[in-house]
C-alpha atoms as a PDB file:
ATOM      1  CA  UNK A   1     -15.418  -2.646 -37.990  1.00  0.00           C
ATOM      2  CA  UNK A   2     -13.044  -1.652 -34.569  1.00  0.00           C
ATOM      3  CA  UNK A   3     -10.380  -4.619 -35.765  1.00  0.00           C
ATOM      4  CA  UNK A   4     -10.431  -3.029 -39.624  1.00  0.00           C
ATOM      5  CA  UNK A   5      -9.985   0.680 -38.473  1.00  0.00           C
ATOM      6  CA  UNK A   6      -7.403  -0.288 -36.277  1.00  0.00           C
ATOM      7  CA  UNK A   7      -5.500  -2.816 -39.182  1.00  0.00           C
ATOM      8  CA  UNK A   8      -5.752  -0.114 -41.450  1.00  0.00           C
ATOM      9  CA  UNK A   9      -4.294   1.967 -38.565  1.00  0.00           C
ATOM     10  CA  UNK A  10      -1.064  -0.382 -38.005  1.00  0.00           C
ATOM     11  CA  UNK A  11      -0.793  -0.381 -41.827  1.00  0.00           C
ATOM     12  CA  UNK A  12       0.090   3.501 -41.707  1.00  0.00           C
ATOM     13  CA  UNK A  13       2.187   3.638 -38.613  1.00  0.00           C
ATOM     14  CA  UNK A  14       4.652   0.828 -39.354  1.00  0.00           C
ATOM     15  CA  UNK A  15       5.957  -0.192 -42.789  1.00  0.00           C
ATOM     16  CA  UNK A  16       3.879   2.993 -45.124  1.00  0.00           C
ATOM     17  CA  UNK A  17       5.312   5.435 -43.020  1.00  0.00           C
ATOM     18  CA  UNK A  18       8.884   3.951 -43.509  1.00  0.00           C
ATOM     19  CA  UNK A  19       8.523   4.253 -46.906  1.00  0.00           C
ATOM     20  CA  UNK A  20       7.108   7.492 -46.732  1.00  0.00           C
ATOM     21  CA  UNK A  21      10.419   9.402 -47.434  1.00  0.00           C
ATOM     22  CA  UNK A  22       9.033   9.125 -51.351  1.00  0.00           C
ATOM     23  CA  UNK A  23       5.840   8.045 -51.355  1.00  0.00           C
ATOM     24  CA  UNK A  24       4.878   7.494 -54.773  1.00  0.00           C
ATOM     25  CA  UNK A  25       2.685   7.985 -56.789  1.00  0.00           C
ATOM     26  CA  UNK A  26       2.212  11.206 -54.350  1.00  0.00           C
ATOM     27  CA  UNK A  27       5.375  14.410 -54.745  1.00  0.00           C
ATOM     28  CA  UNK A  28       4.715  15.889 -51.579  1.00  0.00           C
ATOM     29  CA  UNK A  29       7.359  14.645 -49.223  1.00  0.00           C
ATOM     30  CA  UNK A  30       6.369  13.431 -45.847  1.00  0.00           C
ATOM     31  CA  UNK A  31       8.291  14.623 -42.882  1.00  0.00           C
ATOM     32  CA  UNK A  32       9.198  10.757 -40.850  1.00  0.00           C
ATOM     33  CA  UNK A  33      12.437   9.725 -42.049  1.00  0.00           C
ATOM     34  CA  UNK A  34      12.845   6.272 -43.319  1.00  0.00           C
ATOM     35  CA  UNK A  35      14.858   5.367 -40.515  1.00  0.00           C
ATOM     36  CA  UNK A  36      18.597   4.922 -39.098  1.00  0.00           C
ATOM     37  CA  UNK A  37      20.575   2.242 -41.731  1.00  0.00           C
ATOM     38  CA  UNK A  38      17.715   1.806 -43.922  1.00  0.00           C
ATOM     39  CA  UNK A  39      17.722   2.318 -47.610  1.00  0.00           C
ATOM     40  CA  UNK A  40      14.648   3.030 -49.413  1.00  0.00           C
ATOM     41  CA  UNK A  41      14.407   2.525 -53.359  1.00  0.00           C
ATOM     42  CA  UNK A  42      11.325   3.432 -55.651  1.00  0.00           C
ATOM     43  CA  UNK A  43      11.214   3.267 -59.740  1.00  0.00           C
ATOM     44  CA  UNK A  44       8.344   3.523 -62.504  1.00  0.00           C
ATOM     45  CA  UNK A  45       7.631   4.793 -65.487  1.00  0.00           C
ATOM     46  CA  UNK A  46       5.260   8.360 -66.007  1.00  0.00           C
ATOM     47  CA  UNK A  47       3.590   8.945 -69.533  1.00  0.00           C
ATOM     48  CA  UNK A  48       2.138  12.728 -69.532  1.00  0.00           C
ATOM     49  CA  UNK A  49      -0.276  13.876 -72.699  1.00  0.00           C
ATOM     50  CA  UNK A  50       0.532  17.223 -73.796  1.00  0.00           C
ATOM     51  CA  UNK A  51       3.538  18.355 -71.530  1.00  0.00           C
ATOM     52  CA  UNK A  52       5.009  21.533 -72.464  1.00  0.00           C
ATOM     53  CA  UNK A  53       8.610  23.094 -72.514  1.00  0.00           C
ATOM     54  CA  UNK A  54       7.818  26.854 -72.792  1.00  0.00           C
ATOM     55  CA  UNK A  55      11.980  27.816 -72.394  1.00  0.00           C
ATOM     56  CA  UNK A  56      12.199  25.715 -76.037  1.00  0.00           C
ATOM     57  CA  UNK A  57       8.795  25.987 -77.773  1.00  0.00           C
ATOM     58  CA  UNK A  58       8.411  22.161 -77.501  1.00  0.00           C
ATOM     59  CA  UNK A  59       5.464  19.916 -76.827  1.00  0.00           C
ATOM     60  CA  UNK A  60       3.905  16.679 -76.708  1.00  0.00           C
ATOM     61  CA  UNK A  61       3.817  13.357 -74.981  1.00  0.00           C
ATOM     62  CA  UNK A  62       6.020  12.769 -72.555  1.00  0.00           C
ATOM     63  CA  UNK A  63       7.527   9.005 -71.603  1.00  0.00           C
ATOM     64  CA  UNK A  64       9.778   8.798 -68.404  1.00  0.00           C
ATOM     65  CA  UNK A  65      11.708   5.672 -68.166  1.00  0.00           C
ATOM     66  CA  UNK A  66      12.394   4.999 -65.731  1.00  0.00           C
ATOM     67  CA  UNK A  67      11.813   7.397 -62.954  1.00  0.00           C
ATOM     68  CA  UNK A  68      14.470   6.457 -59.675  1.00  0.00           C
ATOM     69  CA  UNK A  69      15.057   7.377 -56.445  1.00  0.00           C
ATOM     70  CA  UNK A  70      17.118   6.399 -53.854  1.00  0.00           C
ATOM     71  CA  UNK A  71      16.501   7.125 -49.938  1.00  0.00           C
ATOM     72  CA  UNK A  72      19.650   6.910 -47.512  1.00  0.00           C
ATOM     73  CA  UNK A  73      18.478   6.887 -43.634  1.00  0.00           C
ATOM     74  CA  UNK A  74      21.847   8.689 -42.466  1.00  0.00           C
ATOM     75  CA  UNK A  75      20.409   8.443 -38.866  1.00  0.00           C
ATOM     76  CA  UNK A  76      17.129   8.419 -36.961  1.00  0.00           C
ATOM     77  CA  UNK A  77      15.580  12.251 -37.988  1.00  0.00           C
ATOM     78  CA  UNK A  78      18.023  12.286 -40.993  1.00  0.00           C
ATOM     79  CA  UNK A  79      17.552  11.016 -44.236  1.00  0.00           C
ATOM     80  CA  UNK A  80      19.450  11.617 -47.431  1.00  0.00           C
ATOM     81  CA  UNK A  81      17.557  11.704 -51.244  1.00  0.00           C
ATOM     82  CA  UNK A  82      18.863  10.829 -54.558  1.00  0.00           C
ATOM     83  CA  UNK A  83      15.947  11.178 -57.715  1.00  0.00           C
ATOM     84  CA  UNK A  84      16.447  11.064 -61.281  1.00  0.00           C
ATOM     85  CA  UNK A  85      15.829   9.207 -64.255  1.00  0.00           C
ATOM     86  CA  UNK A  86      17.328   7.806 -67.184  1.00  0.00           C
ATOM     87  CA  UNK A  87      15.467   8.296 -70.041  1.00  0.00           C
ATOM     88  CA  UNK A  88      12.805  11.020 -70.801  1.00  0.00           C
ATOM     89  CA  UNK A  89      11.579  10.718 -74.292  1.00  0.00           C
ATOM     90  CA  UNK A  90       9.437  13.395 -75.927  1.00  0.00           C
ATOM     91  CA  UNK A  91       7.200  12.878 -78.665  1.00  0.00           C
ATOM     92  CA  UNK A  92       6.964  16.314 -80.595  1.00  0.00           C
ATOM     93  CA  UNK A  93       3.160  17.190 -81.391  1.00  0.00           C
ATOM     94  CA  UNK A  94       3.968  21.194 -81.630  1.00  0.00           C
ATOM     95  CA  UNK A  95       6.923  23.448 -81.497  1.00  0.00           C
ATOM     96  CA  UNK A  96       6.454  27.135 -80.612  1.00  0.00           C
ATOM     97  CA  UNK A  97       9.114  30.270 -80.709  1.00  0.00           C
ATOM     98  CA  UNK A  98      10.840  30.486 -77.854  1.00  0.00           C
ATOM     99  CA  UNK A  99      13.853  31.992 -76.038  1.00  0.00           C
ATOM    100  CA  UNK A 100      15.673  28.464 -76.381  1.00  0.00           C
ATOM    101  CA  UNK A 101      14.375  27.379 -79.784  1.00  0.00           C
ATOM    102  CA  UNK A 102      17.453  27.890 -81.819  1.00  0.00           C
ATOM    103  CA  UNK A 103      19.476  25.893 -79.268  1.00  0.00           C
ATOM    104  CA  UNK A 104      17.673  22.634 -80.415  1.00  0.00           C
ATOM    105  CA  UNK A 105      19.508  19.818 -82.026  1.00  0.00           C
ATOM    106  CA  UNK A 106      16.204  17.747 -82.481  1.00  0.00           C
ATOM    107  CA  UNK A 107      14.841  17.880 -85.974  1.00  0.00           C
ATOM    108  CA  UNK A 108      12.750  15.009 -86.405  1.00  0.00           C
ATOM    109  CA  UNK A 109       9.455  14.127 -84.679  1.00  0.00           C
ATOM    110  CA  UNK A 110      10.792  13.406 -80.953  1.00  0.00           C
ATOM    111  CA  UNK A 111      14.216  14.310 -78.828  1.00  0.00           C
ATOM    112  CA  UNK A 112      14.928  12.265 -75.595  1.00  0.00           C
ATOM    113  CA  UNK A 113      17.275  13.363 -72.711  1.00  0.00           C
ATOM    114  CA  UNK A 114      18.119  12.270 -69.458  1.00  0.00           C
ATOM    115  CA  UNK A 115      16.280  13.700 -66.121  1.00  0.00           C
ATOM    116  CA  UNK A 116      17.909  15.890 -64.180  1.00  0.00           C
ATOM    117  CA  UNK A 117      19.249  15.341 -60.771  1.00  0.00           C
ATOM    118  CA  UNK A 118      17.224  16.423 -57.656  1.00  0.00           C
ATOM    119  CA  UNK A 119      20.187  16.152 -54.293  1.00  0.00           C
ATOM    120  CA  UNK A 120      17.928  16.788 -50.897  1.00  0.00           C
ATOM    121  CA  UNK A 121      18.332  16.110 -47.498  1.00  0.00           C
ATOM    122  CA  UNK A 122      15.305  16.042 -45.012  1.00  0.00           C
ATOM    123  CA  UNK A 123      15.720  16.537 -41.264  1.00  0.00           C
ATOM    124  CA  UNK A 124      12.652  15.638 -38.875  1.00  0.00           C
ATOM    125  CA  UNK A 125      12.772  18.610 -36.051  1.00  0.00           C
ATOM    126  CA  UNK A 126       9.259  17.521 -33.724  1.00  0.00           C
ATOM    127  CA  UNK A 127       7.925  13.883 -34.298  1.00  0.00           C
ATOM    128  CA  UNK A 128       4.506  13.190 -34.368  1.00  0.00           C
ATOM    129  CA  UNK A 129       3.203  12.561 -30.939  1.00  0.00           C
ATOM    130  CA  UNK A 130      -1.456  12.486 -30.041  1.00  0.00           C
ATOM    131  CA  UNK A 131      -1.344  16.203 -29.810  1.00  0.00           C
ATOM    132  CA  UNK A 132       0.659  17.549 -32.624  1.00  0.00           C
ATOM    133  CA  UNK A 133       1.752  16.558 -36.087  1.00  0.00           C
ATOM    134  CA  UNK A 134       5.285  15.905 -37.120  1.00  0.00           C
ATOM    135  CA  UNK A 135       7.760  18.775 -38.600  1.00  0.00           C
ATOM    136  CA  UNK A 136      10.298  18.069 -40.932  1.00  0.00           C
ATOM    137  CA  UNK A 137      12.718  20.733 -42.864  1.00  0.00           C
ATOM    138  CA  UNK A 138      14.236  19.664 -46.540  1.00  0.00           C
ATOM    139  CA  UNK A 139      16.680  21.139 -48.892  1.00  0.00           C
ATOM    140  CA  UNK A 140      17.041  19.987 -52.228  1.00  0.00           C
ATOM    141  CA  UNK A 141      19.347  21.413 -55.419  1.00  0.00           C
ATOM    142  CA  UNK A 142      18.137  20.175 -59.280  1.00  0.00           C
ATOM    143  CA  UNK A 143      21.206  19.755 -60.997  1.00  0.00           C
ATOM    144  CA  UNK A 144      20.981  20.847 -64.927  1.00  0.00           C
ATOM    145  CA  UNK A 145      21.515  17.124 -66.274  1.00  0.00           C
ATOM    146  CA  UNK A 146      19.216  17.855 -68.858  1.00  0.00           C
ATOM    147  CA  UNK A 147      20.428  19.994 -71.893  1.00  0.00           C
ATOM    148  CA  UNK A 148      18.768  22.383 -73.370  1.00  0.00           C
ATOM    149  CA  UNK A 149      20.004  21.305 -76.951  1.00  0.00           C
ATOM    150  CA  UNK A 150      17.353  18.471 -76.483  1.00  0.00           C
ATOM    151  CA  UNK A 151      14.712  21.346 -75.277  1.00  0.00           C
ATOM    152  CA  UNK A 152      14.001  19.078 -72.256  1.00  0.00           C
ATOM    153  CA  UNK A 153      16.334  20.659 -70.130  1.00  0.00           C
ATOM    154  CA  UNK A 154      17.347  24.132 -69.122  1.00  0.00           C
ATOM    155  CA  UNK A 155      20.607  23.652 -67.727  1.00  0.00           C
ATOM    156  CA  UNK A 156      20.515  25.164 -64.818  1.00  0.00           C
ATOM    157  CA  UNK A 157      20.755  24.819 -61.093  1.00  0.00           C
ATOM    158  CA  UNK A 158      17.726  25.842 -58.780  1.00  0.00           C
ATOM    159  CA  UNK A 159      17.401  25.229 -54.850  1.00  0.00           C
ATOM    160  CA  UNK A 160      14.478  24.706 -52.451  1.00  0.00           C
ATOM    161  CA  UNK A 161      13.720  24.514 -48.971  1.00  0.00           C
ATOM    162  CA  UNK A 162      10.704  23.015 -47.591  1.00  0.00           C
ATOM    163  CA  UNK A 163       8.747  22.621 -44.026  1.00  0.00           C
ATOM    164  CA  UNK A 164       6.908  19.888 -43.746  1.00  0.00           C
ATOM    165  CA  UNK A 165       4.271  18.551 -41.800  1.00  0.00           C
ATOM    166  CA  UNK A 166       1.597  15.310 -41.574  1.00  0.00           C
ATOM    167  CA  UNK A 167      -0.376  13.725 -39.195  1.00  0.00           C
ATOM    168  CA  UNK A 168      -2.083  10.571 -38.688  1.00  0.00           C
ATOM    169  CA  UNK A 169      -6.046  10.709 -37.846  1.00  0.00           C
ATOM    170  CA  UNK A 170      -7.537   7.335 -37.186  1.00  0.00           C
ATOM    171  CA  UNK A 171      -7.083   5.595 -41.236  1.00  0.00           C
ATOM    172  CA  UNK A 172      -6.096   8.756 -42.889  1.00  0.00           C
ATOM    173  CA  UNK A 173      -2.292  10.181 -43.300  1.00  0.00           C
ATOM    174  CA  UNK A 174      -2.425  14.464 -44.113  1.00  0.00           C
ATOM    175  CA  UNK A 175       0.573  16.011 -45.406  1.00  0.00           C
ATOM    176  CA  UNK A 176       1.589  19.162 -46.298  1.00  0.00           C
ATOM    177  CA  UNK A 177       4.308  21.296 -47.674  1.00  0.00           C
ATOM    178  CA  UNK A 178       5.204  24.423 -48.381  1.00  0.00           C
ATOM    179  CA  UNK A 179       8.653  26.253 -49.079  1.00  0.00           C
ATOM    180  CA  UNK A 180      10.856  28.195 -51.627  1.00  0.00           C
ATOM    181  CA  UNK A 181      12.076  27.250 -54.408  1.00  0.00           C
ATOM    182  CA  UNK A 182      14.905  29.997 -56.322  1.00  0.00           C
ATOM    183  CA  UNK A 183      15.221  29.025 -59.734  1.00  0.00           C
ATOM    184  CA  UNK A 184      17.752  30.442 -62.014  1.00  0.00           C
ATOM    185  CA  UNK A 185      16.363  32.189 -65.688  1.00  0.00           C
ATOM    186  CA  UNK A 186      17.618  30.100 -68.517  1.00  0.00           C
ATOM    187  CA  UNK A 187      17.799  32.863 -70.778  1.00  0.00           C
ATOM    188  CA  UNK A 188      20.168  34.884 -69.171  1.00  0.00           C
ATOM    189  CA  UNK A 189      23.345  34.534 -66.329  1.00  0.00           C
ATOM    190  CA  UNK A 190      22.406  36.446 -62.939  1.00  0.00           C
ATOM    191  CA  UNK A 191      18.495  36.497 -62.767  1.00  0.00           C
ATOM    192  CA  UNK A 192      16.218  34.404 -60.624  1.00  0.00           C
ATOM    193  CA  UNK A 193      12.581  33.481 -59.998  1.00  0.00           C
ATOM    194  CA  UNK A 194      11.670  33.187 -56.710  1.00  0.00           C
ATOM    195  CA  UNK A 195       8.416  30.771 -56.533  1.00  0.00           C
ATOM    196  CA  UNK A 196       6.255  29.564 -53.431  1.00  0.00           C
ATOM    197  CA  UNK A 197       6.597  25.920 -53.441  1.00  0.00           C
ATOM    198  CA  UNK A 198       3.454  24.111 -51.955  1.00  0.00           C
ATOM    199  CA  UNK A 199       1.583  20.545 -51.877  1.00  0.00           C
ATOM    200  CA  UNK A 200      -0.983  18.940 -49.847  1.00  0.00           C
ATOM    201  CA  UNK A 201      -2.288  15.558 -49.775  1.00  0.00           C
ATOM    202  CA  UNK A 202      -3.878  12.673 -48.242  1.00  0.00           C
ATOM    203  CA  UNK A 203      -3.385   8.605 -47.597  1.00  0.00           C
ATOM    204  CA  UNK A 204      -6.170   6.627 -46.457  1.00  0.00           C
ATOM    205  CA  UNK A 205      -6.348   3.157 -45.278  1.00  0.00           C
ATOM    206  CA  UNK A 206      -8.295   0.865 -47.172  1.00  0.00           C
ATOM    207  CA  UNK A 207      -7.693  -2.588 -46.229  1.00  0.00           C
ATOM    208  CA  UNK A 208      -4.329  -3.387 -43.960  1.00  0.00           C
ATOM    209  CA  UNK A 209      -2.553  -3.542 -47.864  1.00  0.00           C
ATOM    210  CA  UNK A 210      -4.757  -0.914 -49.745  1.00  0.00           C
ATOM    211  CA  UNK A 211      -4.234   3.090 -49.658  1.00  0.00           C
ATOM    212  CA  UNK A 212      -6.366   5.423 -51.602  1.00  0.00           C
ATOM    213  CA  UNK A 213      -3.868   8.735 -52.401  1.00  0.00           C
ATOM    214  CA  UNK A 214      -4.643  11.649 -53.306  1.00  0.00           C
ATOM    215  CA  UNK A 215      -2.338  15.368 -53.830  1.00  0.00           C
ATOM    216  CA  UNK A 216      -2.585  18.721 -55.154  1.00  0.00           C
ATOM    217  CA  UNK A 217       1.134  19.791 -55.458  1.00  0.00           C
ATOM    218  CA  UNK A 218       3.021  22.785 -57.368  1.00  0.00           C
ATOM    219  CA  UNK A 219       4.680  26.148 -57.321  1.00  0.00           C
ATOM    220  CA  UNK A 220       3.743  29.556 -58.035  1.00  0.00           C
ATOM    221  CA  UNK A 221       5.650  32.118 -59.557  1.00  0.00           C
ATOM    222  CA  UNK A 222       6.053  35.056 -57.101  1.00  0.00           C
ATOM    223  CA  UNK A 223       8.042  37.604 -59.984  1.00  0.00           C
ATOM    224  CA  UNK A 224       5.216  40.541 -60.793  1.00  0.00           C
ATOM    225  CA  UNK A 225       6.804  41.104 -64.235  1.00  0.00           C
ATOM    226  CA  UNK A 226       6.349  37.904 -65.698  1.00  0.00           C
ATOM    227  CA  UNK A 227       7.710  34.117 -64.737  1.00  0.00           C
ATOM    228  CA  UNK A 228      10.530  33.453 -66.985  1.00  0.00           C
ATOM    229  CA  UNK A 229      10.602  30.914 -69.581  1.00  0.00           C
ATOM    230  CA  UNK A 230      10.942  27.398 -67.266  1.00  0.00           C
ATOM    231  CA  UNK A 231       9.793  28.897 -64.351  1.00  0.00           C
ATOM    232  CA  UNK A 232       6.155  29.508 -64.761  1.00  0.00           C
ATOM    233  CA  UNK A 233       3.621  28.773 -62.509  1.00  0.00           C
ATOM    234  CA  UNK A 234       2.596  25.063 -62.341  1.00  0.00           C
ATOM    235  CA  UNK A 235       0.136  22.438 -60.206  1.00  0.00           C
ATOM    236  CA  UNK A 236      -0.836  18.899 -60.818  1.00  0.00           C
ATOM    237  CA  UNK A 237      -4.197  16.941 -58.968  1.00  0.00           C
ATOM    238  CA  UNK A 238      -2.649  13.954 -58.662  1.00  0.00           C
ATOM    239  CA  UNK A 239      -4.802  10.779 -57.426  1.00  0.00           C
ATOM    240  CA  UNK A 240      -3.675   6.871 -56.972  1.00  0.00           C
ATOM    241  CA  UNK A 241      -3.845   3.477 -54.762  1.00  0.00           C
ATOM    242  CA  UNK A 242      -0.925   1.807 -53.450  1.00  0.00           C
ATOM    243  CA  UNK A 243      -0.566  -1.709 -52.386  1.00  0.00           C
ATOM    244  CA  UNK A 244       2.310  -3.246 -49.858  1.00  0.00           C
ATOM    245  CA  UNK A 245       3.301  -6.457 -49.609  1.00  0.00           C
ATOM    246  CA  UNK A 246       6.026  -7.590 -47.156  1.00  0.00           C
ATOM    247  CA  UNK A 247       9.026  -4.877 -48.037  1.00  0.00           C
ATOM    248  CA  UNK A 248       7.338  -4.011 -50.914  1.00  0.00           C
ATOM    249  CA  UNK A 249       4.463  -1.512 -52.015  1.00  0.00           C
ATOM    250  CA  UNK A 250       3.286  -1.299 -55.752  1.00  0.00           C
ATOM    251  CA  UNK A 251       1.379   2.325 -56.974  1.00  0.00           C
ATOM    252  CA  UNK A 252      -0.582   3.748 -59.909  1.00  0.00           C
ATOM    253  CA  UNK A 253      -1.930   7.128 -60.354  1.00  0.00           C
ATOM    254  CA  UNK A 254      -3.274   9.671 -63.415  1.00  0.00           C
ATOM    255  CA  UNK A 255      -2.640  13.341 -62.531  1.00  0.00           C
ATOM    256  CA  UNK A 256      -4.217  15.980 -64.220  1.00  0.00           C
ATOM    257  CA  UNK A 257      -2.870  19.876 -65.283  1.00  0.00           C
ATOM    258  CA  UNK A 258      -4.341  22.847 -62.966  1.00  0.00           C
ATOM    259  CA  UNK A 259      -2.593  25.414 -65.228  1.00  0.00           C
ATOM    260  CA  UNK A 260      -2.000  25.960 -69.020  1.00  0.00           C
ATOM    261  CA  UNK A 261       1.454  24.590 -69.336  1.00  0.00           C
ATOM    262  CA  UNK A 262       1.028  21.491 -67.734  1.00  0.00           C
ATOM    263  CA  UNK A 263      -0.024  18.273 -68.969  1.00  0.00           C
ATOM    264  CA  UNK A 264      -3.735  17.550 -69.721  1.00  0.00           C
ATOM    265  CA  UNK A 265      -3.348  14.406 -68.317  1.00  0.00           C
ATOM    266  CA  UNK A 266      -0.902  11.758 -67.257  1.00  0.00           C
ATOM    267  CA  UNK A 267      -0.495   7.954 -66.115  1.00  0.00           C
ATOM    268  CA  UNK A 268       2.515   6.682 -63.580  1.00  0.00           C
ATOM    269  CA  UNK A 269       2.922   3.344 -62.143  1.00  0.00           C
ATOM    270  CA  UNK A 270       6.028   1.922 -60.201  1.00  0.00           C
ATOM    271  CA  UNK A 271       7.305   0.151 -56.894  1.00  0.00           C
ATOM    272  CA  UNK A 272       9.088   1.239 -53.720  1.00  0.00           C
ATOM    273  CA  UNK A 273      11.244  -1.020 -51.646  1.00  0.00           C
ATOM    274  CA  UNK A 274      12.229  -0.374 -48.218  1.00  0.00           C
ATOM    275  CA  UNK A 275      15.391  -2.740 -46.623  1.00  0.00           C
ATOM    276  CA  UNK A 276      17.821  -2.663 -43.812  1.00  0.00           C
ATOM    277  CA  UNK A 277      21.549  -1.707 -45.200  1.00  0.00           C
ATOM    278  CA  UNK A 278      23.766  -0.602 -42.252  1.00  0.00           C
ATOM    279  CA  UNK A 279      24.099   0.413 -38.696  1.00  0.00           C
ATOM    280  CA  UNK A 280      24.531   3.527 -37.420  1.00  0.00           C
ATOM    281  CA  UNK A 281      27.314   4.312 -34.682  1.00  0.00           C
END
């Protein structure tokens, strides 16, 4: 039992907390870096049932394909984040008014798009020591890649800034986020929504491969007269295993909608791959 708590131990502190920069399946971002000339790559594929686009009156089922990120270790607290996606295809179930509705170009039974851009750099400002858990600060600007002729985008550009903070106890990784997010109203030039950004999850040790994962992440909509279309308030329960092997670590996870607008329930799976690319002067 001693040599399998402290495998599963090992497991956490070397190559999952590497990778940790995006740890899929999980959104909420962990605070170590990935490390000074490392580059860290993830990809997969999320299918959500009932997803909802209240800006253009849209909804169904939701295929992303594939979702990518890319990690950039710029130096030993630093790291610099690249996450997007191709292809997002939508197949229409329903199609409500909405502010956006007569912007839409898709007439048939499903509109695709690509995803937009999420830019974010993470600094790590106290590492993790016995006494005290890590602290880590991020900033991050969604660029409007999306259109909102498709009705899966809103075209336009919203920042956030994040603390962030984990710690390791025995086989089990805690995490937890929480920042603010300003996103711009897509129905009209000069308003914002200020929202409370927040997430909180866990990673525990299974085996010296395995991880059970586990997250409740979203953002609530501070505005007292009403969230604007796009900006509502939203939270996923998000739970999953990973596996690594080598350089290597494979993931699945279903989430499930806290609120009305978001999906009833959804299905990712993908890989993250962690490899040395540079040095750092």
């Amino acid at each position: 039992m001693k040599r399998s708590v402290v495998a599963a131990l090992l497991a956490i502190l070397t190559l999952p907390c590497a990778a940790a920069a995006q740890q899929r399946p999980l959104v909420t971002e962990d605070p170590e870096p990935i490390g000074a000339g490392r580059i860290l790559i993830e990809g997969g594929v999320d299918y959500s049932i009932d997803a909802q686009y209240p800006a253009s009156g849209l909804q169904g089922d939701l295929l992303r394909l594939p979702t990518l990120g890319v990690s950039i270790g710029i130096s030993s607290i630093a790291e610099l984040q690249i996450d997007g996606g191709f292809y997002n295809r939508l197949a229409i179930t329903g199609r409500q008014p909405a502010p956006l509705s007569d912007l839409l170009t898709a007439t048939g039974d499903t509109t695709r798009d690509v995803e937009d851009v999420i830019v974010a750099t993470k600094i790590r400002v106290l590492a993790e020591s016995a006494r005290h858990p890590a602290f880590a600060l991020r900033f991050a600007t969604k660029l409007p890649n999306a259109g909102n002729e498709s009705g899966l985008g809103l075209d336009t550009i919203d920042f956030f800034v994040s603390l962030l903070g984990a710690k390791t106890v025995q086989s089990v990784r805690i995490v937890g986020n929480v920042g603010l997010g300003i996103l711009s109203d897509p129905t009209s030039v000069g308003r914002q929504n200020d929202v409370l950004t927040y997430g909180t999850s866990f990673a525990r040790a299974i085996t010296d491969r395995a991880e059970f994962v586990g997250e409740i992440n979203g953002r609530w909509s501070t505005r007292s007269g009403g969230a604007f279309p796009g900006t509502e308030t939203r939270s996923l329960l998000n739970l999953g295993g990973r596996y690594t092997t080598g350089s290597l670590r494979l993931d699945a996870g279903i989430f499930f909608g806290l609120t009305t607008v978001d999906p009833t329930i959804g299905f990712s799976g993908g890989f993250t791959y962690v490899f040395n690319a540079f040095q750092v002067p």
